[in-house]
Every structure is written in structure tokens, then in C-alpha cells.
PDB file of N, CA and C in Angstrom:
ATOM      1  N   UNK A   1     107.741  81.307  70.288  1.00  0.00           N
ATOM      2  CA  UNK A   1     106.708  81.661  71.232  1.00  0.00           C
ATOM      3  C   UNK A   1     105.668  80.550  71.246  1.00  0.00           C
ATOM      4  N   UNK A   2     105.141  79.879  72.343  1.00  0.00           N
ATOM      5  CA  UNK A   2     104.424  78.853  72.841  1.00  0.00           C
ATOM      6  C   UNK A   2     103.188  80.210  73.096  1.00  0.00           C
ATOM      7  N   UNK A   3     102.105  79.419  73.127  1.00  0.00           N
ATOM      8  CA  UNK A   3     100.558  79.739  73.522  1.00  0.00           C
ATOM      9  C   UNK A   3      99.949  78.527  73.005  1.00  0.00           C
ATOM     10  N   UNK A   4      98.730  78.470  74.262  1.00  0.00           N
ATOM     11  CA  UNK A   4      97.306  77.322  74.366  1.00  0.00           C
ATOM     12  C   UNK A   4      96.199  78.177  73.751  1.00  0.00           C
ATOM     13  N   UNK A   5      95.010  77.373  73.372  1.00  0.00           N
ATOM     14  CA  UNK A   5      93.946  77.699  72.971  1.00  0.00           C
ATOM     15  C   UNK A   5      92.943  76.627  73.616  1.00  0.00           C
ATOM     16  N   UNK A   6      91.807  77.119  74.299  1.00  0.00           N
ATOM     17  CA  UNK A   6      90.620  76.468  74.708  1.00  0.00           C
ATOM     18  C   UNK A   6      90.072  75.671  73.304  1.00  0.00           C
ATOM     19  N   UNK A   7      89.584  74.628  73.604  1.00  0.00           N
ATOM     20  CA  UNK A   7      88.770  74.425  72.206  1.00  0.00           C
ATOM     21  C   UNK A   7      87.617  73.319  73.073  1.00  0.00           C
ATOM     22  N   UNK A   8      86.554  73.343  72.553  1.00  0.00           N
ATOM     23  CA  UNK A   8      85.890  72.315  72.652  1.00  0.00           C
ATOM     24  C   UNK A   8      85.982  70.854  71.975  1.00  0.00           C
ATOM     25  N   UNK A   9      85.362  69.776  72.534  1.00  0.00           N
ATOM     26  CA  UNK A   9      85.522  68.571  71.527  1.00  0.00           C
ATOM     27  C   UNK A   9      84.945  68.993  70.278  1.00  0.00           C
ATOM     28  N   UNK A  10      84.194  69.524  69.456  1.00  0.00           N
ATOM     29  CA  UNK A  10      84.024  69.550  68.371  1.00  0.00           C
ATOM     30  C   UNK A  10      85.130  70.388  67.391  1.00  0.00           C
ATOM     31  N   UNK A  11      85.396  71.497  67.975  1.00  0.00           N
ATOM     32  CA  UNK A  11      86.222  72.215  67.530  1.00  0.00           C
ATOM     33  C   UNK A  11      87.279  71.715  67.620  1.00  0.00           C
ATOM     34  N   UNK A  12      88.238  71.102  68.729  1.00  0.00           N
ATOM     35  CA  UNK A  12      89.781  70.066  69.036  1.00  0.00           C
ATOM     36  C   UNK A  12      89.413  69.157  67.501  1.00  0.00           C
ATOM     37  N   UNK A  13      87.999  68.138  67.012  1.00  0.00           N
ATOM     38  CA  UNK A  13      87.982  66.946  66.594  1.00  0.00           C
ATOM     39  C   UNK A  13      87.869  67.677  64.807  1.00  0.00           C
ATOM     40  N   UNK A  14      87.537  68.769  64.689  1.00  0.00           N
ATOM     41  CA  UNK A  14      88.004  69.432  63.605  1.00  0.00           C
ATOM     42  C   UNK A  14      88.973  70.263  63.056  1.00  0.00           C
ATOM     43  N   UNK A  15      89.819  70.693  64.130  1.00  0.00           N
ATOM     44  CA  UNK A  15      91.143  71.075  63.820  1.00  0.00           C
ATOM     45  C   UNK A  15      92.045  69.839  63.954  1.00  0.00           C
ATOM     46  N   UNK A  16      91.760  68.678  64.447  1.00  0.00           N
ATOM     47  CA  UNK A  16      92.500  67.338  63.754  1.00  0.00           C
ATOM     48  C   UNK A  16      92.623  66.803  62.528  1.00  0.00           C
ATOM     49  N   UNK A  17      91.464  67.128  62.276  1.00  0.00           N
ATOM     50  CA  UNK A  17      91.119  66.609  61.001  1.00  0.00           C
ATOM     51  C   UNK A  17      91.693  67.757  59.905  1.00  0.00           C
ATOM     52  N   UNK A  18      91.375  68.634  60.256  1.00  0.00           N
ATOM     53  CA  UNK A  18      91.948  69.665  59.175  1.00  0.00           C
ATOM     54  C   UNK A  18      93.875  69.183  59.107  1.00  0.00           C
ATOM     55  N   UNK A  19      94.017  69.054  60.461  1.00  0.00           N
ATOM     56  CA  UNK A  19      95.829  68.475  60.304  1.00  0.00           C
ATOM     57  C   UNK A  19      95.799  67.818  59.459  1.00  0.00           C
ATOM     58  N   UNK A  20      95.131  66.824  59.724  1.00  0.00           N
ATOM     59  CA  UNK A  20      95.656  65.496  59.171  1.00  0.00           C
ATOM     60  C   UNK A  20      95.519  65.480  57.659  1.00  0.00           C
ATOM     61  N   UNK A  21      94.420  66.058  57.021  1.00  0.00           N
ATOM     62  CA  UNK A  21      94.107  66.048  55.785  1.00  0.00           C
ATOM     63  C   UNK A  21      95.161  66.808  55.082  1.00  0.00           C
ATOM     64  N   UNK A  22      96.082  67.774  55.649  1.00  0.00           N
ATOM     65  CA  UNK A  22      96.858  68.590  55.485  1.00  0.00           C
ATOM     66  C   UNK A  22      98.281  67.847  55.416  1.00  0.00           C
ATOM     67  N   UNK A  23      98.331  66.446  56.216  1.00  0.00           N
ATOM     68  CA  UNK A  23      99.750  66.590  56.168  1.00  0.00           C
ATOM     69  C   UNK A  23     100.347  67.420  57.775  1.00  0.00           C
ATOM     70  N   UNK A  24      99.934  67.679  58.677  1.00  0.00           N
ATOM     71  CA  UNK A  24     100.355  68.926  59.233  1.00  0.00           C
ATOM     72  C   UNK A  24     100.031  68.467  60.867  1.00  0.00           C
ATOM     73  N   UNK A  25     101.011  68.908  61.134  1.00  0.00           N
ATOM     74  CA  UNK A  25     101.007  69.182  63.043  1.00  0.00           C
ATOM     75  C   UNK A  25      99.321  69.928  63.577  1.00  0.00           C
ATOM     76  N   UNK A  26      99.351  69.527  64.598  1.00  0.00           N
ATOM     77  CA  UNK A  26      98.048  70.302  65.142  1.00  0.00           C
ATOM     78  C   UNK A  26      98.316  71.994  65.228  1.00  0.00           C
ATOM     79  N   UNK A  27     100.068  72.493  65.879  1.00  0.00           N
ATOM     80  CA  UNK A  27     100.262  73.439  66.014  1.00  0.00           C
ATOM     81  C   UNK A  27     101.231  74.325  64.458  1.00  0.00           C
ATOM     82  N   UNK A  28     100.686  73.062  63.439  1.00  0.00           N
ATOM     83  CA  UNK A  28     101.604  73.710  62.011  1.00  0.00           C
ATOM     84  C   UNK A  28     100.104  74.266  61.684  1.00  0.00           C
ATOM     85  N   UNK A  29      99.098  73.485  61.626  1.00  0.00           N
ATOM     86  CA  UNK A  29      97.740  73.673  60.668  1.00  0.00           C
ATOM     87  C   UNK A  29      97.159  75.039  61.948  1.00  0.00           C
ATOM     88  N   UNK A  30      97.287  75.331  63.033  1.00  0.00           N
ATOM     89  CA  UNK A  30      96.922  76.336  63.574  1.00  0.00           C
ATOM     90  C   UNK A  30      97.902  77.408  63.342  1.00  0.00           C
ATOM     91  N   UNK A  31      99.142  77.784  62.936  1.00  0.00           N
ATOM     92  CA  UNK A  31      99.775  78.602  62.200  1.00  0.00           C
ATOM     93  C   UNK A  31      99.741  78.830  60.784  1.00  0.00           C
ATOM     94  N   UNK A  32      99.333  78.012  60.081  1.00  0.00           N
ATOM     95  CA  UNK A  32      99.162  78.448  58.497  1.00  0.00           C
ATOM     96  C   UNK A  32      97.842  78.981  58.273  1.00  0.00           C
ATOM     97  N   UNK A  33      96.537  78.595  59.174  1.00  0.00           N
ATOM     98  CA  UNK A  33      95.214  79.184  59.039  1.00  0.00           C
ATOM     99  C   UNK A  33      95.149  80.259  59.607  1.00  0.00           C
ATOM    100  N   UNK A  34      96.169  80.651  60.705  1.00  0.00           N
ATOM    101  CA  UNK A  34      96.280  82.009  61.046  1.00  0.00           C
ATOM    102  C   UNK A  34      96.939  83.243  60.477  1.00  0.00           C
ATOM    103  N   UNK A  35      98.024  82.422  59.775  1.00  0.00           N
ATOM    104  CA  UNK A  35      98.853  83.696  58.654  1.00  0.00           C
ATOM    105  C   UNK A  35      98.070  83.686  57.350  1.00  0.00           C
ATOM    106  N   UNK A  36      97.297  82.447  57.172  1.00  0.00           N
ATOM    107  CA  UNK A  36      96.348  82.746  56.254  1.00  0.00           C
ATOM    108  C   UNK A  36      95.283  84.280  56.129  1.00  0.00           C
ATOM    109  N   UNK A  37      94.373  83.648  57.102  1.00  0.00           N
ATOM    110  CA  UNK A  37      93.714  84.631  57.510  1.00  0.00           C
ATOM    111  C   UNK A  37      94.515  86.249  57.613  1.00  0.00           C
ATOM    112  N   UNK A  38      95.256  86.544  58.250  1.00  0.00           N
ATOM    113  CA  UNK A  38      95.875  87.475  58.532  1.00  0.00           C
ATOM    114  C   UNK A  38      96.371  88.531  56.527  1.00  0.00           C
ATOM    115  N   UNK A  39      96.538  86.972  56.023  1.00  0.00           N
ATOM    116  CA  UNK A  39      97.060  87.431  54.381  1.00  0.00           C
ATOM    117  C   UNK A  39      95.307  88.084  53.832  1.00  0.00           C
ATOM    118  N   UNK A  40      94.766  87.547  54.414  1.00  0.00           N
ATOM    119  CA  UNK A  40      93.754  87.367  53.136  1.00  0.00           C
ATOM    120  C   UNK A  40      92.907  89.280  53.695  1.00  0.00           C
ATOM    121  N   UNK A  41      92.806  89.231  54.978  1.00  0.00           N
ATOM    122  CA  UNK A  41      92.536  90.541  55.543  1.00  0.00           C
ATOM    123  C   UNK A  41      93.270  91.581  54.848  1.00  0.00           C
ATOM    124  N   UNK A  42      94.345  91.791  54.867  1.00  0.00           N
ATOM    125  CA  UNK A  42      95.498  92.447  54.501  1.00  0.00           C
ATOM    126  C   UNK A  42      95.564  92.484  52.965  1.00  0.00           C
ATOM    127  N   UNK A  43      95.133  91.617  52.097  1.00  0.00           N
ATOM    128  CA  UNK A  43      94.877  91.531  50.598  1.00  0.00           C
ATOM    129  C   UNK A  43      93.141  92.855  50.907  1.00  0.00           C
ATOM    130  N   UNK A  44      92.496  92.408  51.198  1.00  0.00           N
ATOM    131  CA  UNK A  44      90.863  92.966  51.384  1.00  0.00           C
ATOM    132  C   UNK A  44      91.190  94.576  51.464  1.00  0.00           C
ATOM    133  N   UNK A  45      92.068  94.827  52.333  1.00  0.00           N
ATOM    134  CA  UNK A  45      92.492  96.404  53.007  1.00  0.00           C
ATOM    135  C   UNK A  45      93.688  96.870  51.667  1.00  0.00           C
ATOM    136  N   UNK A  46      94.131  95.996  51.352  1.00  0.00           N
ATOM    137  CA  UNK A  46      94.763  97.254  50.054  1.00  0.00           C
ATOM    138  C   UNK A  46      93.760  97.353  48.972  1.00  0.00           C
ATOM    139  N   UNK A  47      93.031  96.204  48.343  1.00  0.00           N
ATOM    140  CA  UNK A  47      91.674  96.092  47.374  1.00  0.00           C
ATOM    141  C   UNK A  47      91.365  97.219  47.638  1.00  0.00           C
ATOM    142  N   UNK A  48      90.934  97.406  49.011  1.00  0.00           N
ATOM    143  CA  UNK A  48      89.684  97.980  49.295  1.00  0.00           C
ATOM    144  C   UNK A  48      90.292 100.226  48.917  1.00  0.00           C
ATOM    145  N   UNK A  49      91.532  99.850  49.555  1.00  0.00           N
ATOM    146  CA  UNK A  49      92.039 101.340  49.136  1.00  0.00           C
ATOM    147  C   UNK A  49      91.929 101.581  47.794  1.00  0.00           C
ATOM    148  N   UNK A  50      92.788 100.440  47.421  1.00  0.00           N
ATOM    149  CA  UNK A  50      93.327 101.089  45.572  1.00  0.00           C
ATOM    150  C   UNK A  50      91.953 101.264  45.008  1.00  0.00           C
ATOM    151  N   UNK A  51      90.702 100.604  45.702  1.00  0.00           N
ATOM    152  CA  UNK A  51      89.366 100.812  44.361  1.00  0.00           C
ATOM    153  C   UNK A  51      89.280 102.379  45.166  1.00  0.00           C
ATOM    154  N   UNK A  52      89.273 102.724  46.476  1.00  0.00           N
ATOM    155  CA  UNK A  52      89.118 103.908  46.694  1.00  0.00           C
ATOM    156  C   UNK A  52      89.758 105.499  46.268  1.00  0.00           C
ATOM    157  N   UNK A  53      90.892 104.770  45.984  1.00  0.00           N
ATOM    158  CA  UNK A  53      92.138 105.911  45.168  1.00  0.00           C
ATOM    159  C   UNK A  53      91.649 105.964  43.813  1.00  0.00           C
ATOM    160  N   UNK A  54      91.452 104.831  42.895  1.00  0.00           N
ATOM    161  CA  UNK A  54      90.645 104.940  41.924  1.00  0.00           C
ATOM    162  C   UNK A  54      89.310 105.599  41.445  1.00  0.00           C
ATOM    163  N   UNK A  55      88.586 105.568  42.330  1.00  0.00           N
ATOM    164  CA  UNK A  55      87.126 106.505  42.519  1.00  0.00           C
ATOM    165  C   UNK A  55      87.622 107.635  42.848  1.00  0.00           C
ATOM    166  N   UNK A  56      88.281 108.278  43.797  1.00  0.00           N
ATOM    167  CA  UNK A  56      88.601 109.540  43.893  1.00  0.00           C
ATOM    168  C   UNK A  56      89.335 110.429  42.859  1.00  0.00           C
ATOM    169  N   UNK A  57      90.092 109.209  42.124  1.00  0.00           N
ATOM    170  CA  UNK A  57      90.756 109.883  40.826  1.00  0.00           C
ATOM    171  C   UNK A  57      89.862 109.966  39.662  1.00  0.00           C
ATOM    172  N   UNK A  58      88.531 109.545  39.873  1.00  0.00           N
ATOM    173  CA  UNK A  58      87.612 110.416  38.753  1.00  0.00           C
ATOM    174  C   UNK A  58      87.334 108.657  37.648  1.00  0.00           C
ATOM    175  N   UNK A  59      87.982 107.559  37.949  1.00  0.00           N
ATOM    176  CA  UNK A  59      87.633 106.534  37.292  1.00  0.00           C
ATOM    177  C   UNK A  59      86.146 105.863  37.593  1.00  0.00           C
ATOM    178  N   UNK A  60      85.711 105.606  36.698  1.00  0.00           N
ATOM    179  CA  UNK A  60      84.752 104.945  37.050  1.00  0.00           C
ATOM    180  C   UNK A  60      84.240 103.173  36.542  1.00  0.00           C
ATOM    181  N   UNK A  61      83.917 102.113  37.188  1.00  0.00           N
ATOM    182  CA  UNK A  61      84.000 100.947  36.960  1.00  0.00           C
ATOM    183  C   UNK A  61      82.919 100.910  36.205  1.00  0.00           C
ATOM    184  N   UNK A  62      82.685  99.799  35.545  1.00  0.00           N
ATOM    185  CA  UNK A  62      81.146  99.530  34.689  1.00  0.00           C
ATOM    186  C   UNK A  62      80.969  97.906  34.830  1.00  0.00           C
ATOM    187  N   UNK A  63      79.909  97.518  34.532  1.00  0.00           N
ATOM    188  CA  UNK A  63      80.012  95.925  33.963  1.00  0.00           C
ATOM    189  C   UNK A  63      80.693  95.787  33.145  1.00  0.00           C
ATOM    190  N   UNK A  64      80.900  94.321  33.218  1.00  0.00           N
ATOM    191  CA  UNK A  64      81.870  93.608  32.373  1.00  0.00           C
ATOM    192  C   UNK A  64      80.992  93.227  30.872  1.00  0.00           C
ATOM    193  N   UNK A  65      79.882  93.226  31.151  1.00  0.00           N
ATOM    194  CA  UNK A  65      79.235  93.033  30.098  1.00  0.00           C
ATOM    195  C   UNK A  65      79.433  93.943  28.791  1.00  0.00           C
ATOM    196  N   UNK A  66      79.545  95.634  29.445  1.00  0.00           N
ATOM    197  CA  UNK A  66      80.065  96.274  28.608  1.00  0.00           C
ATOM    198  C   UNK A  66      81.443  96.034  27.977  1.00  0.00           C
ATOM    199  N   UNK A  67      82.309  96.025  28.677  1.00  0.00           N
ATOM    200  CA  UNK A  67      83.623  95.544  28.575  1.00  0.00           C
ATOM    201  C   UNK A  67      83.696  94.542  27.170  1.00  0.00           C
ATOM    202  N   UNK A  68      82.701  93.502  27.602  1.00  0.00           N
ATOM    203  CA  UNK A  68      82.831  92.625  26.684  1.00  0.00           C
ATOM    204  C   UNK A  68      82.172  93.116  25.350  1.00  0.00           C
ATOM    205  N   UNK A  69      81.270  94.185  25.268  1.00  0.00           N
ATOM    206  CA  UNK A  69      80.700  94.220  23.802  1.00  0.00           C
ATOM    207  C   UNK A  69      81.674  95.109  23.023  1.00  0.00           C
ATOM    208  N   UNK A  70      82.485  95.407  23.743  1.00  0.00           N
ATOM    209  CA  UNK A  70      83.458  96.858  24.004  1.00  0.00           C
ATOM    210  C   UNK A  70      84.648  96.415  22.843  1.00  0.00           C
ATOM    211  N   UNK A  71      85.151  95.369  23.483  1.00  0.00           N
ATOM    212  CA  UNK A  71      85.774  94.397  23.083  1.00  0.00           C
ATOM    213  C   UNK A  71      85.916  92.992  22.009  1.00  0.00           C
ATOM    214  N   UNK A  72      84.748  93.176  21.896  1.00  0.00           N
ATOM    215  CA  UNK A  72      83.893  92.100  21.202  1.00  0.00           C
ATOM    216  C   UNK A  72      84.667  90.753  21.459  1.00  0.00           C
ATOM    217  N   UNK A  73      84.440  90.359  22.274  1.00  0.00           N
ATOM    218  CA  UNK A  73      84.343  89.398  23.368  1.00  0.00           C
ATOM    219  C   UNK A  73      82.826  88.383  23.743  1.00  0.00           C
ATOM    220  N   UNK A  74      82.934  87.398  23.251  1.00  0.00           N
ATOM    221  CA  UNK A  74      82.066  86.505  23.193  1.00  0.00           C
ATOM    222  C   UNK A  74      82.397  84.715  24.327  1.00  0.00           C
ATOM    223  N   UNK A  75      81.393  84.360  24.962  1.00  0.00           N
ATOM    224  CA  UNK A  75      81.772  83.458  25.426  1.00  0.00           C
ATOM    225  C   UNK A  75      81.553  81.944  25.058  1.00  0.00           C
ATOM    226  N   UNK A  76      82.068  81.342  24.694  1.00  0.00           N
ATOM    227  CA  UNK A  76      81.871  79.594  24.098  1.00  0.00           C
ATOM    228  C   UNK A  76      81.920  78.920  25.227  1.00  0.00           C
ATOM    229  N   UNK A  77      81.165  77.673  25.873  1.00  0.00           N
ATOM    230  CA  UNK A  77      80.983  77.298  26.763  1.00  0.00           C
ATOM    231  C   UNK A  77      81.774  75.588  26.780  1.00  0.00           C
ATOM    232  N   UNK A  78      82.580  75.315  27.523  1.00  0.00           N
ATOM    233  CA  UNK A  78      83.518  74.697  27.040  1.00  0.00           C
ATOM    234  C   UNK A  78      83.472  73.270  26.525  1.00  0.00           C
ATOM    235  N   UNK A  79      82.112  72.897  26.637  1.00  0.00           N
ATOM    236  CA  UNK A  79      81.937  71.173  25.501  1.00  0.00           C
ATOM    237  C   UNK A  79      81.796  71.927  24.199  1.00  0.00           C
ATOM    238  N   UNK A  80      81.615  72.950  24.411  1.00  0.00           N
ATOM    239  CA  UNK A  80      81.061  73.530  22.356  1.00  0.00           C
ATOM    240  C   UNK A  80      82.609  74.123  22.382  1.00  0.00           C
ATOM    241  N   UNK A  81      83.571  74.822  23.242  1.00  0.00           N
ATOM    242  CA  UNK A  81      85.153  75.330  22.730  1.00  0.00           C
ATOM    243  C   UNK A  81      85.730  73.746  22.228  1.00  0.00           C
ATOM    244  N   UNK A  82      85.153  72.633  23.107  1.00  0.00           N
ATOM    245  CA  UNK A  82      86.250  71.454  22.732  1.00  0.00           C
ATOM    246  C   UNK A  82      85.682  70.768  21.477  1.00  0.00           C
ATOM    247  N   UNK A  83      84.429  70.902  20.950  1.00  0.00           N
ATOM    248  CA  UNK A  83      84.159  70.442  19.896  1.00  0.00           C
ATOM    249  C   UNK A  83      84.439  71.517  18.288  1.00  0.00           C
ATOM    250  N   UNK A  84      84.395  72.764  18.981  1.00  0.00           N
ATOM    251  CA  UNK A  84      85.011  73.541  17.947  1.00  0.00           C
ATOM    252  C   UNK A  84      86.564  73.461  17.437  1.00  0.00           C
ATOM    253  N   UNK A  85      87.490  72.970  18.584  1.00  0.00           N
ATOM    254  CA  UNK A  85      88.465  72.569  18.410  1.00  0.00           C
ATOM    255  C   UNK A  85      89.011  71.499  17.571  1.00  0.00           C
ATOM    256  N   UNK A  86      88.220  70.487  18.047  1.00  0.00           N
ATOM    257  CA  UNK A  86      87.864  68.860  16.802  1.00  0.00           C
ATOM    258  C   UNK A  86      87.760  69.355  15.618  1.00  0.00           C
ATOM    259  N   UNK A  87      86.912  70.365  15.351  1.00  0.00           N
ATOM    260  CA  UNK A  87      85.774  70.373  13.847  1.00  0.00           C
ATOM    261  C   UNK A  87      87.338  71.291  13.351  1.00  0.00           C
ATOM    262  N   UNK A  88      87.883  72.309  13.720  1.00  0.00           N
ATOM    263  CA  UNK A  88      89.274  72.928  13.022  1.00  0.00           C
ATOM    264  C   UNK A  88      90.412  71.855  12.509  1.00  0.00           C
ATOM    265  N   UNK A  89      90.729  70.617  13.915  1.00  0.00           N
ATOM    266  CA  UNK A  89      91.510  70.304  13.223  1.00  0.00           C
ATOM    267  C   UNK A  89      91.447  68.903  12.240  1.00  0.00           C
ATOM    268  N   UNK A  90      89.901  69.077  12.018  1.00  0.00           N
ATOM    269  CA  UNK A  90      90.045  67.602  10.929  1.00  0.00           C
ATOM    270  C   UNK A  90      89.479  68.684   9.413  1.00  0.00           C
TER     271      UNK A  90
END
């Protein structure tokens, strides 16, 4: 199936560029940003149920903060994980 799209020069001179940076046809990079989109909607609408099936089933979410004391779960920030790493193995 063939179809056109209006575009203006700014909009035509940035969906070039998006090709090109891509690797990609003018009419490949306007099909992958559209099944994109289409995925990412469609990811949002089941999220959006399963947290709703979840709340109705009596669960309830909290911070993660709890989670983490919960857990005892601490965070090292990663120049101090890579120097803790050094200091173990000498």
C-alpha cells in the first residue's frame, strides 16, 4: 500500500535527516516511527490495565524506598562501586 503525506520544508528537512542518520529510506524511517509509535501506545494500554487489575485485586504499590529498606538494599554510586572493586582485589 502506497500513501503521500503533506510536510512542510522544515518537517520534509527533518524527516531526511532522521533517514539518513538511520541508514534508512525516507519511506523506511516513516514506517518504523510509525510502528514504533503504534508499539509504544499499545505497551502504555496493557501497563496501564495490568496496574488496574492489580489495584482492583486489593494490591497495593509503595515507594521503592521502602522496598529498599525492606530489603536492605543500599546504593554505591559508581566511581566509589569501581574503587571498591580495586580495594577487594589487591
Amino acid at each position: 500500500m502506497a500513501f503521500s503525506i503533506r510536510l512542510t520544508e522544515e518537517e520534509k528537512k527533518l524527516a531526511t535527516s532522521y533517514a539518513k542518520l538511520n541508514s534508512l529510506s525516507l519511506g523506511e524511517a516513516f514506517k518504523k516511527a510509525l510502528f514504533e509509535k503504534i508499539e509504544e501506545e499499545c505497551d502504555i494500554v496493557i501497563t496501564e490495565e495490568a496496574f488496574k487489575k492489580y489495584i482492583d485485586n486489593g494490591k497495593k504499590s509503595r515507594p521503592f524506598s521502602e522496598l529498599k529498606k525492606e530489603l536492605e538494599l543500599w546504593y554505591i554510586p559508581q566511581t566509589q562501586h569501581q574503587n571498591l572493586i580495586k580495594n577487594l582485589r589487591n
